[in-house]
PDB file of N, CA and C in Angstrom:
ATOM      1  N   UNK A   1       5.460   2.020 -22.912  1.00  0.00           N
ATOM      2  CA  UNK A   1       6.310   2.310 -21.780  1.00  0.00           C
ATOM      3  C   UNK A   1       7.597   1.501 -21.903  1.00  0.00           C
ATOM      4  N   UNK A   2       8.660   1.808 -22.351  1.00  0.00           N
ATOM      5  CA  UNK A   2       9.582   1.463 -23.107  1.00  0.00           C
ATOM      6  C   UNK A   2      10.690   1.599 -21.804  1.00  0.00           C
ATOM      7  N   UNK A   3      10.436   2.685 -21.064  1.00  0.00           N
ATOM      8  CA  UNK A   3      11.831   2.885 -20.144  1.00  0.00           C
ATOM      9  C   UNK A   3      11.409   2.536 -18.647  1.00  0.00           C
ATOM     10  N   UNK A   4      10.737   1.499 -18.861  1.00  0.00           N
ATOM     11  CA  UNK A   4      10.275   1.148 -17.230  1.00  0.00           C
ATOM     12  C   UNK A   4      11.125  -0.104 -16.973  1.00  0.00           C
ATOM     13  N   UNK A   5      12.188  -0.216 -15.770  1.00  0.00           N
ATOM     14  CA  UNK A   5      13.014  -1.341 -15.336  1.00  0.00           C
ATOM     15  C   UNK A   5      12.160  -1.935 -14.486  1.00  0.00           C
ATOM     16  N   UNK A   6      12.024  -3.594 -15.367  1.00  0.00           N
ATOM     17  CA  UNK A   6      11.464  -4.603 -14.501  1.00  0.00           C
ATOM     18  C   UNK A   6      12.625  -5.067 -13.557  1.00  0.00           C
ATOM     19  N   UNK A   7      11.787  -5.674 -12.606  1.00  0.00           N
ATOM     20  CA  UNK A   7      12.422  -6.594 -11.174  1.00  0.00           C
ATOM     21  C   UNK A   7      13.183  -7.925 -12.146  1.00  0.00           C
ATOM     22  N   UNK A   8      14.343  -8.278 -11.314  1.00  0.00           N
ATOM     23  CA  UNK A   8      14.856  -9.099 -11.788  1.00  0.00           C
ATOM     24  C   UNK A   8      13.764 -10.677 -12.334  1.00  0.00           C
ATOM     25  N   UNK A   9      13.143 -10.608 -10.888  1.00  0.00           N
ATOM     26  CA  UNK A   9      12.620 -12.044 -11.218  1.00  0.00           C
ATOM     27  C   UNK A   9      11.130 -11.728 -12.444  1.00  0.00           C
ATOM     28  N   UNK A  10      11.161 -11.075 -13.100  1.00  0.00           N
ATOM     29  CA  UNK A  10       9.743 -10.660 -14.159  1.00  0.00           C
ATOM     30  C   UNK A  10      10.387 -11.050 -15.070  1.00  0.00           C
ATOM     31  N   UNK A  11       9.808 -11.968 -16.088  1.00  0.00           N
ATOM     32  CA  UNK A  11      10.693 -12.569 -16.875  1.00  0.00           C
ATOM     33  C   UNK A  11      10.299 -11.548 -18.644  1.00  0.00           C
ATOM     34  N   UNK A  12       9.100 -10.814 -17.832  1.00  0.00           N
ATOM     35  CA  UNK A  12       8.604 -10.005 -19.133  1.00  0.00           C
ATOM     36  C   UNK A  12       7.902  -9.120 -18.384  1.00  0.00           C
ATOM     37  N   UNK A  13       6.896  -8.100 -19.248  1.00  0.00           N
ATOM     38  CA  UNK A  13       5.903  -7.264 -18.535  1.00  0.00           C
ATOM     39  C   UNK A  13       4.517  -8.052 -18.507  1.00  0.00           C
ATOM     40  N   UNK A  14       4.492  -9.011 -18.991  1.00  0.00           N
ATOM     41  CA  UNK A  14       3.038  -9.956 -19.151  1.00  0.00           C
ATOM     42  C   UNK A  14       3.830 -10.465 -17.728  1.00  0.00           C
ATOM     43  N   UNK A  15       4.166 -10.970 -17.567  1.00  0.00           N
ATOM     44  CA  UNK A  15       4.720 -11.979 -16.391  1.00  0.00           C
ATOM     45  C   UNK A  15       4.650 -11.158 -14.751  1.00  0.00           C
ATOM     46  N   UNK A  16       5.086  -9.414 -15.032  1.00  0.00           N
ATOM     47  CA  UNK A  16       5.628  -9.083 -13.955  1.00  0.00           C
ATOM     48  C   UNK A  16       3.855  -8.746 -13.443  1.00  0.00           C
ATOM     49  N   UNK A  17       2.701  -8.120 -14.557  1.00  0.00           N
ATOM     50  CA  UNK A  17       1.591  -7.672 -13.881  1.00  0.00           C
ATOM     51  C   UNK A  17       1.045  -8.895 -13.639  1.00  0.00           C
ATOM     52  N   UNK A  18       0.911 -10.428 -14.193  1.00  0.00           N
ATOM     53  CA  UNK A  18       0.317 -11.929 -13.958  1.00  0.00           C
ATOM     54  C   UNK A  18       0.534 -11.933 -12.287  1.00  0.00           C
ATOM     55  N   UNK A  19       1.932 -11.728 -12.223  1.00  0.00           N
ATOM     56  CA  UNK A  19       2.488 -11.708 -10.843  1.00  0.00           C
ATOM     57  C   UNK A  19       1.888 -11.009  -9.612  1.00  0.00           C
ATOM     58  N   UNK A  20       2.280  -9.832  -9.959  1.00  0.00           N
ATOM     59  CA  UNK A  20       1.095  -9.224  -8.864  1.00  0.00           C
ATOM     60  C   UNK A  20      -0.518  -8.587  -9.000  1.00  0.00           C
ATOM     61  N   UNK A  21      -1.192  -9.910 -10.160  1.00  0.00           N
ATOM     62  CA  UNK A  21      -2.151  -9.828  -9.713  1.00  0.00           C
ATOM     63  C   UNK A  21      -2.209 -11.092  -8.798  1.00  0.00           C
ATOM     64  N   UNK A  22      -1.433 -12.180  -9.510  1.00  0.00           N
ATOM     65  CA  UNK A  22      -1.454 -13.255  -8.390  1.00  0.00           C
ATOM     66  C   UNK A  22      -1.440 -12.936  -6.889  1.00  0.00           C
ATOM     67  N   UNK A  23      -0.494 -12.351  -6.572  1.00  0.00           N
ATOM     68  CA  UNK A  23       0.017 -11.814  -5.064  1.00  0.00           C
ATOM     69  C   UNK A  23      -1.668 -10.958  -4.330  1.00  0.00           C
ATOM     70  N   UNK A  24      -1.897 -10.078  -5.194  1.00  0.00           N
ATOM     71  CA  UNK A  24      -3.494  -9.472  -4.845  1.00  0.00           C
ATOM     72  C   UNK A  24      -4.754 -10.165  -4.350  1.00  0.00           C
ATOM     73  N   UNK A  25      -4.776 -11.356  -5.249  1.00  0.00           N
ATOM     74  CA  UNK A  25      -5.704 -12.405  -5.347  1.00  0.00           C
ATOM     75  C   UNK A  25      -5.142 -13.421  -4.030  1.00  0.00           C
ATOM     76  N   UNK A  26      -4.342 -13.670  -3.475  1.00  0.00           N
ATOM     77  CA  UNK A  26      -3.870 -14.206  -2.593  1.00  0.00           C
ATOM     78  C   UNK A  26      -4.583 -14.212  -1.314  1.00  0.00           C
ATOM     79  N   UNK A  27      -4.940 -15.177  -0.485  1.00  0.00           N
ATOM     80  CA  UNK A  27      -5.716 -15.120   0.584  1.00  0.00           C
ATOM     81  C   UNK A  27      -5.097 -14.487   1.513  1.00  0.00           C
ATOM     82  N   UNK A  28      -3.608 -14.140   1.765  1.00  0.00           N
ATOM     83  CA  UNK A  28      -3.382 -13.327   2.462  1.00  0.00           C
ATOM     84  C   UNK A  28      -3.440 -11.397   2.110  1.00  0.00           C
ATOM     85  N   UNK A  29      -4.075 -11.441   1.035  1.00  0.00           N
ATOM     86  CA  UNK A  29      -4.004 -10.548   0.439  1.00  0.00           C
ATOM     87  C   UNK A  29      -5.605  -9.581   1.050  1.00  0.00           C
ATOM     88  N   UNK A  30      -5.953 -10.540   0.606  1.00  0.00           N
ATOM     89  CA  UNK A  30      -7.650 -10.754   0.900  1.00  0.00           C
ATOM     90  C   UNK A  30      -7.902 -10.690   2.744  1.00  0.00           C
ATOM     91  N   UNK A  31      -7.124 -10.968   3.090  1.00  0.00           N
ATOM     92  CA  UNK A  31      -6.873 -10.903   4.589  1.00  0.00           C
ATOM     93  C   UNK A  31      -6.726 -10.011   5.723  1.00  0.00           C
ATOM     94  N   UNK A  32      -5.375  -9.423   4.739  1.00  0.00           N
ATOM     95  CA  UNK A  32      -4.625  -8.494   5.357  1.00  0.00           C
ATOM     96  C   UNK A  32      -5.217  -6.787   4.523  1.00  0.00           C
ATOM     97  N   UNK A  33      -5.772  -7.106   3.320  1.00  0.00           N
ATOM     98  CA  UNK A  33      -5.835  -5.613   2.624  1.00  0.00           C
ATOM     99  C   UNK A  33      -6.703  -4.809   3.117  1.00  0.00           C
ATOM    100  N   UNK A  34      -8.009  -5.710   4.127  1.00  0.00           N
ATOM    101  CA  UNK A  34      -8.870  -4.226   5.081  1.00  0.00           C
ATOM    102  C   UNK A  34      -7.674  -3.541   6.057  1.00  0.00           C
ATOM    103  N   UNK A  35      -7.004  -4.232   6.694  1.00  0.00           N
ATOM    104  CA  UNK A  35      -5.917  -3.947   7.681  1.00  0.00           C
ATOM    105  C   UNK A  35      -5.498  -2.505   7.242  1.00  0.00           C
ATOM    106  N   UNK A  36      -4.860  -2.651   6.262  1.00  0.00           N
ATOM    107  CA  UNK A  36      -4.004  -1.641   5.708  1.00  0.00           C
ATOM    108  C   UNK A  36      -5.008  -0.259   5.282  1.00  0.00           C
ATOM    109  N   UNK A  37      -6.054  -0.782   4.621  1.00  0.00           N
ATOM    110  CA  UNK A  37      -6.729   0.343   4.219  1.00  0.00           C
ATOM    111  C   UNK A  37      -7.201   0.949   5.556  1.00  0.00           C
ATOM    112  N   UNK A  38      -7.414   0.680   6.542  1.00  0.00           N
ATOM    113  CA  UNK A  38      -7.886   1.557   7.814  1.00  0.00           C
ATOM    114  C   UNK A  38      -6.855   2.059   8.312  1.00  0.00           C
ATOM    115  N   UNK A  39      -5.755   1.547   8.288  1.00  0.00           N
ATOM    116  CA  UNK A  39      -4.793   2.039   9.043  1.00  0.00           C
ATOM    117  C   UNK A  39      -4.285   3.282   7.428  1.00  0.00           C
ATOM    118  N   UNK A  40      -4.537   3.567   6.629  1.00  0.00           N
ATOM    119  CA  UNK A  40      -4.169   4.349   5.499  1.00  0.00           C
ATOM    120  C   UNK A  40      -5.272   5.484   5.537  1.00  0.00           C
ATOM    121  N   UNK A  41      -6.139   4.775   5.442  1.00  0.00           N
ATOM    122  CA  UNK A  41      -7.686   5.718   5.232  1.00  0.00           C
ATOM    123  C   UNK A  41      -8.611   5.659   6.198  1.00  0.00           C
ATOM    124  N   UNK A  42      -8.606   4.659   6.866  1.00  0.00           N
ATOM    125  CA  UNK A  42      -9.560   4.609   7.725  1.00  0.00           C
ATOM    126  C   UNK A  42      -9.759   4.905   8.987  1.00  0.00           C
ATOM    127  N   UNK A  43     -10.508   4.045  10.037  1.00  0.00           N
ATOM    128  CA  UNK A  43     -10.696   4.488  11.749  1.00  0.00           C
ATOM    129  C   UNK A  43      -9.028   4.651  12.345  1.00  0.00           C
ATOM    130  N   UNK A  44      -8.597   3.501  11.617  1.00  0.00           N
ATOM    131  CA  UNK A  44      -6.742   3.437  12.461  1.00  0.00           C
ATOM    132  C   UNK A  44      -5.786   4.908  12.168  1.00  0.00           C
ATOM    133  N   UNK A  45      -6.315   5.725  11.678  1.00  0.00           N
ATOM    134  CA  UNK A  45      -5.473   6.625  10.486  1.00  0.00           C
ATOM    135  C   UNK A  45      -4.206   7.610  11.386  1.00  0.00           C
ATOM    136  N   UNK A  46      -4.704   7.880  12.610  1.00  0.00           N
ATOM    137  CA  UNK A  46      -4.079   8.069  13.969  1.00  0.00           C
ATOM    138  C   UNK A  46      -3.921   7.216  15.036  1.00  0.00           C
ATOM    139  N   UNK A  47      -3.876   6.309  15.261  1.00  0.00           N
ATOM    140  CA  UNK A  47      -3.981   5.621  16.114  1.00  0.00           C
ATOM    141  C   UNK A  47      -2.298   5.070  16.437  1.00  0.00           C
ATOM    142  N   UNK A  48      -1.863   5.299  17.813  1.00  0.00           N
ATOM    143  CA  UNK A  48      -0.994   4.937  18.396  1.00  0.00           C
ATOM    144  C   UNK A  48      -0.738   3.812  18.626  1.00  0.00           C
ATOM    145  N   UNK A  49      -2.453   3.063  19.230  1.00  0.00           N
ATOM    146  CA  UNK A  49      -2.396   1.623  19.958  1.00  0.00           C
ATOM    147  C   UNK A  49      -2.398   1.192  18.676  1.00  0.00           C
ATOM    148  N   UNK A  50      -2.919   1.020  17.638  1.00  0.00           N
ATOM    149  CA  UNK A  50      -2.782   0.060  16.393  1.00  0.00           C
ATOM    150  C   UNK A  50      -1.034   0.260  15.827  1.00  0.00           C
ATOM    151  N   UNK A  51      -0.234   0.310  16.421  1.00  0.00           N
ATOM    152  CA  UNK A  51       1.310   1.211  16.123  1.00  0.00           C
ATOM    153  C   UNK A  51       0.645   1.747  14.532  1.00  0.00           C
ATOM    154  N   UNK A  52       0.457   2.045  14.193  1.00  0.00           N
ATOM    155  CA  UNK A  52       0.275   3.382  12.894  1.00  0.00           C
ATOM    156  C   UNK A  52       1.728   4.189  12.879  1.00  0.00           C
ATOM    157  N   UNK A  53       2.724   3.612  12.120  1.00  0.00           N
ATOM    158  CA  UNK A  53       4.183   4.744  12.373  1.00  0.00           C
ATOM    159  C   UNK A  53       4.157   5.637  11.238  1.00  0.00           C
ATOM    160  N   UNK A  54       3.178   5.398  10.420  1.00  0.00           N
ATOM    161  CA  UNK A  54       3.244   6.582   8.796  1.00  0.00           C
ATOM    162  C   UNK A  54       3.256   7.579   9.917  1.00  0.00           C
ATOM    163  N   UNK A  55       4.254   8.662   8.826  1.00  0.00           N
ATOM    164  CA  UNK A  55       4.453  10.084   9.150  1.00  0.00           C
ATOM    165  C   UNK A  55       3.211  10.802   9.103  1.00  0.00           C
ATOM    166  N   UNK A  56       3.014  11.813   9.827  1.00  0.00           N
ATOM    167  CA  UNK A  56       1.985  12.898   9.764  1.00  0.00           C
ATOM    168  C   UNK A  56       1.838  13.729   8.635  1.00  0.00           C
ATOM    169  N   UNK A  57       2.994  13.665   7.989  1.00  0.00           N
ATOM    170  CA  UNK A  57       2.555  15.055   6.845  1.00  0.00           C
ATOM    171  C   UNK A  57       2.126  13.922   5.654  1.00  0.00           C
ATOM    172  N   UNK A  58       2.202  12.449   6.052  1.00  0.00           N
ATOM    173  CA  UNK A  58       1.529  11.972   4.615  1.00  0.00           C
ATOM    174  C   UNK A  58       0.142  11.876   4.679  1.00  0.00           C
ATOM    175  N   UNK A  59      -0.420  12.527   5.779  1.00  0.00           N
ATOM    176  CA  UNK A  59      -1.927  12.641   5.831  1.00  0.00           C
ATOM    177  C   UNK A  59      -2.560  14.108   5.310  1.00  0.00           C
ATOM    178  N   UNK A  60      -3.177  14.314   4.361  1.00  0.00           N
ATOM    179  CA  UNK A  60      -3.631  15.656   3.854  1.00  0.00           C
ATOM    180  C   UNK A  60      -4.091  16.601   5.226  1.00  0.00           C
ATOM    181  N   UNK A  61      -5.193  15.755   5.775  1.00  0.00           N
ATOM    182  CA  UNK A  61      -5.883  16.971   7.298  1.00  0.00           C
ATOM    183  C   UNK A  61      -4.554  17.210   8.059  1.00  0.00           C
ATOM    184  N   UNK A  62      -3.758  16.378   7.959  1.00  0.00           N
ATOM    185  CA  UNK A  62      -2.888  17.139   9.410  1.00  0.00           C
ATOM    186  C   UNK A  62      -1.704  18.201   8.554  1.00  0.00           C
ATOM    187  N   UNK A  63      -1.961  17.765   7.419  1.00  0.00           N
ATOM    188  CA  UNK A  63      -0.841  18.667   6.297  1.00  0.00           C
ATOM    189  C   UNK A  63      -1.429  20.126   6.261  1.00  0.00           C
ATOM    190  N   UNK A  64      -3.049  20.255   6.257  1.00  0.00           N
ATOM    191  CA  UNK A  64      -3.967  21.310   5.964  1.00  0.00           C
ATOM    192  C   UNK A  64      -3.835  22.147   7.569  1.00  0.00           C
ATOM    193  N   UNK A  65      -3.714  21.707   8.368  1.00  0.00           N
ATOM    194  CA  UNK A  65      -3.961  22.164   9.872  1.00  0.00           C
ATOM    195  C   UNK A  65      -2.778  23.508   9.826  1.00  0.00           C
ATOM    196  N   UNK A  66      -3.261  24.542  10.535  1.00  0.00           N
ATOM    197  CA  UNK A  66      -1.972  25.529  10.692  1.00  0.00           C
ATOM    198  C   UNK A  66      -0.970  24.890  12.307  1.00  0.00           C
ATOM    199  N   UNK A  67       0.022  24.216  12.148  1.00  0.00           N
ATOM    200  CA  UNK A  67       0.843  23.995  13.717  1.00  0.00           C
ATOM    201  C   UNK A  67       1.608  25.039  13.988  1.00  0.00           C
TER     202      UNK A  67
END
């Protein structure tokens, strides 16, 4: 993969994936990543009170629905 532009601060491609596996492995990572997956995939996936602002058509069922 020859034509992929790294981020400034990646000082290589060993460096830029080290990086965010670091960031993954991170206790806030570990923290926060059920959060996101419910509110993506999960119980939150509509939900108003959890503010949920993703658009509707990035959800397949409401993409599939005839409106």
């Amino acid at each position: 993969m020859d034509s992929v532009i790294l981020p400034r601060w990646a000082r290589n491609n060993h460096h830029f994936v080290y990086m965010n596996y670091v960031a993954l492995e991170s206790n806030t990572a570990r923290n926060e990543l059920c959060h996101w997956i419910d509110l993506i995939f999960g119980s939150k996936q509509h939900s108003v009170k959890d503010y949920n602002l993703f658009r509707p058509l990035t959800y397949e069922v409401v993409c599939s629905l005839n409106w």
